[in-house]
PDB file of N, CA and C in Angstrom:
ATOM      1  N   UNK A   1      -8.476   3.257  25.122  1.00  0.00           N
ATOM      2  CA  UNK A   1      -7.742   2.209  25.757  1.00  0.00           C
ATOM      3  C   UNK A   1      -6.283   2.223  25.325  1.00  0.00           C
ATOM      4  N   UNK A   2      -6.397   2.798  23.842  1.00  0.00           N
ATOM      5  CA  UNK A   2      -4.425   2.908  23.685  1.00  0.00           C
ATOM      6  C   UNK A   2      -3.813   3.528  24.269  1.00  0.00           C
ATOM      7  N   UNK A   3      -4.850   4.810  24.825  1.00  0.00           N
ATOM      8  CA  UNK A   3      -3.823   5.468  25.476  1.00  0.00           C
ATOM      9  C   UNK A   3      -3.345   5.153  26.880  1.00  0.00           C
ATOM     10  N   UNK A   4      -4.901   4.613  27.264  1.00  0.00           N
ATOM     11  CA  UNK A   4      -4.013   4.247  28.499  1.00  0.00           C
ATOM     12  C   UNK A   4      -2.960   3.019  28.522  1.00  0.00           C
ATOM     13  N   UNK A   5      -2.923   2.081  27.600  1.00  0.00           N
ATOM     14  CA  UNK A   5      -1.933   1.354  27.270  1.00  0.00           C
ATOM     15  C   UNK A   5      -0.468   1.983  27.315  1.00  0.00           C
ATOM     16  N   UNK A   6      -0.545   2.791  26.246  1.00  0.00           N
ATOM     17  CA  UNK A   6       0.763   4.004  25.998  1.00  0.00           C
ATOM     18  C   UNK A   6       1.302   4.410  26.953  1.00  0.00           C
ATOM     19  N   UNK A   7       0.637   4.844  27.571  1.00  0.00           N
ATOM     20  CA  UNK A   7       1.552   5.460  28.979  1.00  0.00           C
ATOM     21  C   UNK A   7       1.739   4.459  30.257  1.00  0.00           C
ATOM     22  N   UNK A   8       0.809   2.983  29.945  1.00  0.00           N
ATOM     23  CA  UNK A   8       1.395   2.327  30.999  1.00  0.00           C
ATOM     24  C   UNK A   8       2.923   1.606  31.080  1.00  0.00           C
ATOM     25  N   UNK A   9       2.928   1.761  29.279  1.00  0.00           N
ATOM     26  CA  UNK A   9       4.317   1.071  29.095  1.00  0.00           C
ATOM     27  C   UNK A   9       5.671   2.430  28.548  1.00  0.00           C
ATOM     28  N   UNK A  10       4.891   3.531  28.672  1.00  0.00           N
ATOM     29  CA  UNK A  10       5.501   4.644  28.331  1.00  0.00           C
ATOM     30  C   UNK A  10       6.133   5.155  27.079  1.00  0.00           C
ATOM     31  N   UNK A  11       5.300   4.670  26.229  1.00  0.00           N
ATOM     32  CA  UNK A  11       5.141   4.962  25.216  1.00  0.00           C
ATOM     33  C   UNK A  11       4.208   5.960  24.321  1.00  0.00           C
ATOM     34  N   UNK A  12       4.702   6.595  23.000  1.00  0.00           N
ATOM     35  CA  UNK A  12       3.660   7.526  22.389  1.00  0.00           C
ATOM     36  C   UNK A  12       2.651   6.531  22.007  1.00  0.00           C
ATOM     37  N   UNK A  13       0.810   6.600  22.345  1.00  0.00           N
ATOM     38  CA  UNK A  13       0.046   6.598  21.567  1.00  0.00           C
ATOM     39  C   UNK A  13       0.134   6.186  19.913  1.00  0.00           C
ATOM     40  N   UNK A  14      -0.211   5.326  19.173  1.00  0.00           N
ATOM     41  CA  UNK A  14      -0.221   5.463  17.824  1.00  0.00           C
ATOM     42  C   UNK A  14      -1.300   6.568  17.800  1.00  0.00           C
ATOM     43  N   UNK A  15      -2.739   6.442  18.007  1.00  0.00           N
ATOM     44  CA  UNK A  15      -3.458   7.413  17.606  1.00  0.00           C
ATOM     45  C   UNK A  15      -4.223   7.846  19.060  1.00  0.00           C
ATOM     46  N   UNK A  16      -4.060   8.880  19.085  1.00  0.00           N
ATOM     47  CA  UNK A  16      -5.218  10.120  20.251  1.00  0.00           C
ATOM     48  C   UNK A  16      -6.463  10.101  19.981  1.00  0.00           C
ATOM     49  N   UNK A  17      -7.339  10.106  21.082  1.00  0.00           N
ATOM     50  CA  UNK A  17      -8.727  10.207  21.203  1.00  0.00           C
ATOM     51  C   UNK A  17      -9.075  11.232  20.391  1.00  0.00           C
ATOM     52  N   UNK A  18      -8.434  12.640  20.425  1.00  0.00           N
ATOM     53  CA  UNK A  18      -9.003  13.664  20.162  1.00  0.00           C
ATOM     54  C   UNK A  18      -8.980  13.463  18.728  1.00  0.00           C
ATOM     55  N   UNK A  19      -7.567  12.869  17.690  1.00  0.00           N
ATOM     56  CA  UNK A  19      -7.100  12.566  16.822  1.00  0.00           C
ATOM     57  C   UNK A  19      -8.572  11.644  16.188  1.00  0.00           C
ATOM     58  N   UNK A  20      -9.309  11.206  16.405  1.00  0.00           N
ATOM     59  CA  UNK A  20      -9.960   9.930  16.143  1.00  0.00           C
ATOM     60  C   UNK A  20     -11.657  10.919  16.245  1.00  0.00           C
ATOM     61  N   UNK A  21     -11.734  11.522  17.103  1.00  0.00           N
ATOM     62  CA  UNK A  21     -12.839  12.428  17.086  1.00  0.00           C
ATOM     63  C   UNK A  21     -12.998  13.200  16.134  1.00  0.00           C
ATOM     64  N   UNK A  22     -11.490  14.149  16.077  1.00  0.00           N
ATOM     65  CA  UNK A  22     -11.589  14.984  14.950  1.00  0.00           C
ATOM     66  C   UNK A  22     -12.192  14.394  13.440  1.00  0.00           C
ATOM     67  N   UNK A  23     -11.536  13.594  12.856  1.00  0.00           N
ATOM     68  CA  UNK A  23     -11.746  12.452  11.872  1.00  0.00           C
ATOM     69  C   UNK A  23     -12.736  12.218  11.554  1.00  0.00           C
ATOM     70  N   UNK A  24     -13.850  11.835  12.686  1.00  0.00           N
ATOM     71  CA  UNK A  24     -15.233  11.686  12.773  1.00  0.00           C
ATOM     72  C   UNK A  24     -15.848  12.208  12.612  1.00  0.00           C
ATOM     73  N   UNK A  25     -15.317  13.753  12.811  1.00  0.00           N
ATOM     74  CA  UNK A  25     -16.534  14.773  13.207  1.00  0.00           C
ATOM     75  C   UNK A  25     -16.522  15.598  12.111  1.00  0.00           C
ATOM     76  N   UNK A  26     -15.291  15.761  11.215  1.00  0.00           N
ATOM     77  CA  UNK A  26     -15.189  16.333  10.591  1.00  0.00           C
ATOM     78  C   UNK A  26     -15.977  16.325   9.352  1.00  0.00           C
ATOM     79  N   UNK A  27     -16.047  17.566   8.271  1.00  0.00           N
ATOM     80  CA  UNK A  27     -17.448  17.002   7.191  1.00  0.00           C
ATOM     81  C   UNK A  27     -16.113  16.869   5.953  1.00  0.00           C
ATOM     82  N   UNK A  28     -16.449  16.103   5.048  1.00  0.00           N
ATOM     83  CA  UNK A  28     -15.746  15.531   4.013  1.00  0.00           C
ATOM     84  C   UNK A  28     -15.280  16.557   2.948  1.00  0.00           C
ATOM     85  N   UNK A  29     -16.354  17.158   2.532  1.00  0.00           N
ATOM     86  CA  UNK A  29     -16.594  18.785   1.488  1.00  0.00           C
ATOM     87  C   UNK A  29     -16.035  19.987   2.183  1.00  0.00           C
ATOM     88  N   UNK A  30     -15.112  19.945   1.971  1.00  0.00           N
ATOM     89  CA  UNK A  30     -14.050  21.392   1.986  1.00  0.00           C
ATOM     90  C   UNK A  30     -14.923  22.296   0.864  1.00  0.00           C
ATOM     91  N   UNK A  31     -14.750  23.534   1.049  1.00  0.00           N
ATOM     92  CA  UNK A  31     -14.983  24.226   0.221  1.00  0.00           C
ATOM     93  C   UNK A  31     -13.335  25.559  -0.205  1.00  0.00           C
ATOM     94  N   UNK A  32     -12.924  24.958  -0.852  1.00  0.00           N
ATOM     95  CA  UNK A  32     -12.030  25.597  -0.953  1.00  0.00           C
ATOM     96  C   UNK A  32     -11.921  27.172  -2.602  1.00  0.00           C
ATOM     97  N   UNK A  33     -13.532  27.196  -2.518  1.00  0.00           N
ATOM     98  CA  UNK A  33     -13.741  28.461  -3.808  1.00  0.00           C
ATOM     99  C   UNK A  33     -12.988  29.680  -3.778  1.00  0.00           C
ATOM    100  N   UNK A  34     -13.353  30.081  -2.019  1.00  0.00           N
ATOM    101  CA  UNK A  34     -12.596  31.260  -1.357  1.00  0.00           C
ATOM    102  C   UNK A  34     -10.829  31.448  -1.691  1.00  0.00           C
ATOM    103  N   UNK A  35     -10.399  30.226  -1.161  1.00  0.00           N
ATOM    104  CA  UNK A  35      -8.635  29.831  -1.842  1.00  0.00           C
ATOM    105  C   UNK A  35      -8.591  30.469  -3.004  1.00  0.00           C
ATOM    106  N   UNK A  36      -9.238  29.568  -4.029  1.00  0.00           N
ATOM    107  CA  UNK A  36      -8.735  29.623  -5.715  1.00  0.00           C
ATOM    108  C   UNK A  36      -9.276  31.019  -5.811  1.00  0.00           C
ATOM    109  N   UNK A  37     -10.232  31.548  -5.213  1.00  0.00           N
ATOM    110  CA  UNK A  37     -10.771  33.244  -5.972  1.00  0.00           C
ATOM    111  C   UNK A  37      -9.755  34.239  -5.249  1.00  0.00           C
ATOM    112  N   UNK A  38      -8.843  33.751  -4.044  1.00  0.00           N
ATOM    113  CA  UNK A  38      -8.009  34.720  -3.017  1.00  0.00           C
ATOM    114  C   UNK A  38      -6.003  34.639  -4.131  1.00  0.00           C
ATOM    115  N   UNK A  39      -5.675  33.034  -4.464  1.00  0.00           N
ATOM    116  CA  UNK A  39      -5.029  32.976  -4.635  1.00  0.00           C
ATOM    117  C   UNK A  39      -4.492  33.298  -6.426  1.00  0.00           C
ATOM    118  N   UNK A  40      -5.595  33.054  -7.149  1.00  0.00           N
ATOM    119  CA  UNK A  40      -6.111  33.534  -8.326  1.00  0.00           C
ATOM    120  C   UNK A  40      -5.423  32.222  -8.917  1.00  0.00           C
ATOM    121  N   UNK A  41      -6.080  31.387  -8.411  1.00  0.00           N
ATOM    122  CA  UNK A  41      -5.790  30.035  -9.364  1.00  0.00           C
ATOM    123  C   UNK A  41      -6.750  29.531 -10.391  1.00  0.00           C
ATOM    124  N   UNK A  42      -6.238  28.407 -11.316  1.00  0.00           N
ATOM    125  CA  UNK A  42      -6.909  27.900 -12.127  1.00  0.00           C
ATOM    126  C   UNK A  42      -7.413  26.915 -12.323  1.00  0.00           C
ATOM    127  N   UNK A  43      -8.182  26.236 -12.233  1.00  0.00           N
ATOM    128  CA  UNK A  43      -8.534  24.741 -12.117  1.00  0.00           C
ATOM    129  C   UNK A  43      -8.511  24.055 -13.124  1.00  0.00           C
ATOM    130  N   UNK A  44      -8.259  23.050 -13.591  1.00  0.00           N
ATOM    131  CA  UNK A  44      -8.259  22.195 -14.268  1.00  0.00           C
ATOM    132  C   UNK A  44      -8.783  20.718 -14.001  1.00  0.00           C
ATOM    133  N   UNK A  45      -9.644  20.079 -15.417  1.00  0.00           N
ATOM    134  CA  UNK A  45     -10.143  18.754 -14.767  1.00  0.00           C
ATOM    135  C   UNK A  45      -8.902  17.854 -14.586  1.00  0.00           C
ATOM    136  N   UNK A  46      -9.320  16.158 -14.293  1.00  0.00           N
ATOM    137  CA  UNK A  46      -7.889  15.352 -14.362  1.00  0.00           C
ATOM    138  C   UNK A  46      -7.578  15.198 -15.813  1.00  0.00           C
ATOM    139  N   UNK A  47      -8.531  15.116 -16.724  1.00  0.00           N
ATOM    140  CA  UNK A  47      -7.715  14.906 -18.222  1.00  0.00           C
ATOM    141  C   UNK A  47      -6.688  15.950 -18.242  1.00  0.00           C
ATOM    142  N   UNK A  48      -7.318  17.242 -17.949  1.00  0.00           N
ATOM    143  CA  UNK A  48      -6.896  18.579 -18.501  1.00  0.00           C
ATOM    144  C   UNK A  48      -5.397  18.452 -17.824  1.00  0.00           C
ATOM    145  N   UNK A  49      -4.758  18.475 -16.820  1.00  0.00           N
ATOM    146  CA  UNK A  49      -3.974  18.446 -15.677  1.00  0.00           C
ATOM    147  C   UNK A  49      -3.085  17.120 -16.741  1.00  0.00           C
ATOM    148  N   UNK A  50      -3.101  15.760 -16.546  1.00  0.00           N
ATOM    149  CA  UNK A  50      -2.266  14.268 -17.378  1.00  0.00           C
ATOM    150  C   UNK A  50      -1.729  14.745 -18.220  1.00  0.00           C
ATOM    151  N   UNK A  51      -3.312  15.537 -19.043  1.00  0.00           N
ATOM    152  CA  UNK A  51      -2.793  15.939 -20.790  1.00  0.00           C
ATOM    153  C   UNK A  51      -1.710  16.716 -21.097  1.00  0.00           C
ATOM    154  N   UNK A  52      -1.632  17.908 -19.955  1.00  0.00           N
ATOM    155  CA  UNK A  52      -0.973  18.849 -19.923  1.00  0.00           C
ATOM    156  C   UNK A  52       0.935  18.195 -19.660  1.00  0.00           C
ATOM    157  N   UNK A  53       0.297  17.370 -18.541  1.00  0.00           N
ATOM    158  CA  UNK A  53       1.750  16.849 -17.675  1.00  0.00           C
ATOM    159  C   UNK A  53       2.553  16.183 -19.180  1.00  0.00           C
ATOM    160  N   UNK A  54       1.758  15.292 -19.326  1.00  0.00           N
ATOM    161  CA  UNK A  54       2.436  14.418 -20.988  1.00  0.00           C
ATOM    162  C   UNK A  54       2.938  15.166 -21.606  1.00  0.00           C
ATOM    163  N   UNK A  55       2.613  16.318 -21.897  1.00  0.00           N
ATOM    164  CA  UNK A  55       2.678  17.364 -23.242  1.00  0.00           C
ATOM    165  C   UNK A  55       3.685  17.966 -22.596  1.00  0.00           C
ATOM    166  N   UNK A  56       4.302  18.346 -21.539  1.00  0.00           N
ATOM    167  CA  UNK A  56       5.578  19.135 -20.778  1.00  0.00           C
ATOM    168  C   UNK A  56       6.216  17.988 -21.157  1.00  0.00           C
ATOM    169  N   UNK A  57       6.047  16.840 -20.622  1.00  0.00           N
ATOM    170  CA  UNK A  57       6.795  15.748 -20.816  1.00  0.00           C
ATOM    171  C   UNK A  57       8.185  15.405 -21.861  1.00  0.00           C
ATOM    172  N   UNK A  58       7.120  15.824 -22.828  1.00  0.00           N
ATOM    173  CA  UNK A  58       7.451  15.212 -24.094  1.00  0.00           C
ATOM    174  C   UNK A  58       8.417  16.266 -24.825  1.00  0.00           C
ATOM    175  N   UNK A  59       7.958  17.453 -24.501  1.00  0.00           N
ATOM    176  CA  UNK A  59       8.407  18.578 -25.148  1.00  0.00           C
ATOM    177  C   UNK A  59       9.876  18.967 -24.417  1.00  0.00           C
ATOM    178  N   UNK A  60      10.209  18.472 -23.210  1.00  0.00           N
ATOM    179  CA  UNK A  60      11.459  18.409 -22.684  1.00  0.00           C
ATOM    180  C   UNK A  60      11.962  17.331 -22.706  1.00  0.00           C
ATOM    181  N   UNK A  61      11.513  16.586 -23.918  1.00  0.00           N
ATOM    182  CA  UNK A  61      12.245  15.163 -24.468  1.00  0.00           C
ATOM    183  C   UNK A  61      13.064  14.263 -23.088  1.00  0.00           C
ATOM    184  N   UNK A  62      12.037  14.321 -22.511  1.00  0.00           N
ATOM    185  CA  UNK A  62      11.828  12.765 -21.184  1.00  0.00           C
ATOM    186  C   UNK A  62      11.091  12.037 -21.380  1.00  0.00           C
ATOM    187  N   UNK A  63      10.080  11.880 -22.347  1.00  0.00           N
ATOM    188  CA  UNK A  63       9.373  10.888 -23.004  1.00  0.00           C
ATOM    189  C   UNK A  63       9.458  10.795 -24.564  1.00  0.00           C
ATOM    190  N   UNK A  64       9.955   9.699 -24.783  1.00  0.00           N
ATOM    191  CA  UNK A  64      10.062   9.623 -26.510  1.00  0.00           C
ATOM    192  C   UNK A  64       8.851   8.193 -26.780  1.00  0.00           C
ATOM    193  N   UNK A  65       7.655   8.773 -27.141  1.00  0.00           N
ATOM    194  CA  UNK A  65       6.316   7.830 -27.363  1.00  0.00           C
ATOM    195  C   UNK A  65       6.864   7.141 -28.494  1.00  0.00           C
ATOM    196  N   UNK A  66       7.625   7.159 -29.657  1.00  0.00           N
ATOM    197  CA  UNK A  66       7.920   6.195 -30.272  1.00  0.00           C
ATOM    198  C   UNK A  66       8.762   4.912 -29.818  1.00  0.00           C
ATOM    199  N   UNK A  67       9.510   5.166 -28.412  1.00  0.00           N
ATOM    200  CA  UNK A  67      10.194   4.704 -27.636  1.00  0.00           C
ATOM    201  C   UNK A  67       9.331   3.652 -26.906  1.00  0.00           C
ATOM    202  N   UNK A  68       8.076   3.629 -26.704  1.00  0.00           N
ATOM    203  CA  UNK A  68       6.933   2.757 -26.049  1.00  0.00           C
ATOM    204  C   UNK A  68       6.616   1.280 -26.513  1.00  0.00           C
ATOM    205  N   UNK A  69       7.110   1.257 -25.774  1.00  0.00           N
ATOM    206  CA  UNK A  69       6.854  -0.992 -26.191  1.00  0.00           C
ATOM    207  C   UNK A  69       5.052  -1.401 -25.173  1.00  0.00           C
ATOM    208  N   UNK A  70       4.214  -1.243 -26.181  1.00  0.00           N
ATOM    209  CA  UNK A  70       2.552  -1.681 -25.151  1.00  0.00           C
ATOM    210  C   UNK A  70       2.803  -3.222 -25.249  1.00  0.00           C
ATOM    211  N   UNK A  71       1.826  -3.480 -23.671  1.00  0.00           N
ATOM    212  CA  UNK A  71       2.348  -5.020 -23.811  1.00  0.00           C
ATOM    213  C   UNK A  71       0.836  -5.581 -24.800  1.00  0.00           C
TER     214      UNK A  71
END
């Protein structure tokens, strides 16, 4: 019905039928193993990944943790 709305007042659509199907139809679980074994990447969990980010962080002195006021 948006769309035919859209074009009665001649306007873009916010969202397309097909747009809204796809969405639906689609399955949630990517498998993306093929990628990381093609691109030769590394995975990391989320600690592993934060821990890491903090630790760059810090070591290019943009975070000074003694500098931290906790409320």
């Amino acid at each position: 019905m948006s769309e035919w709305l859209a074009k009665g007042f001649g306007i873009e659509p916010q969202l397309l039928r097909s747009q809204v199907h796809f969405y639906y139809q689609c399955k949630e679980n990517f498998d993306v193993s093929a990628s990381i074994r093609d691109l030769d990447l590394e995975t990391e969990t989320s600690a592993q990944c934060v821990n890491r980010y903090f630790s760059e962080l810090m070591e290019s002195g943009s975070l000074n943790p003694q500098g931290v006021k906790y409320a």
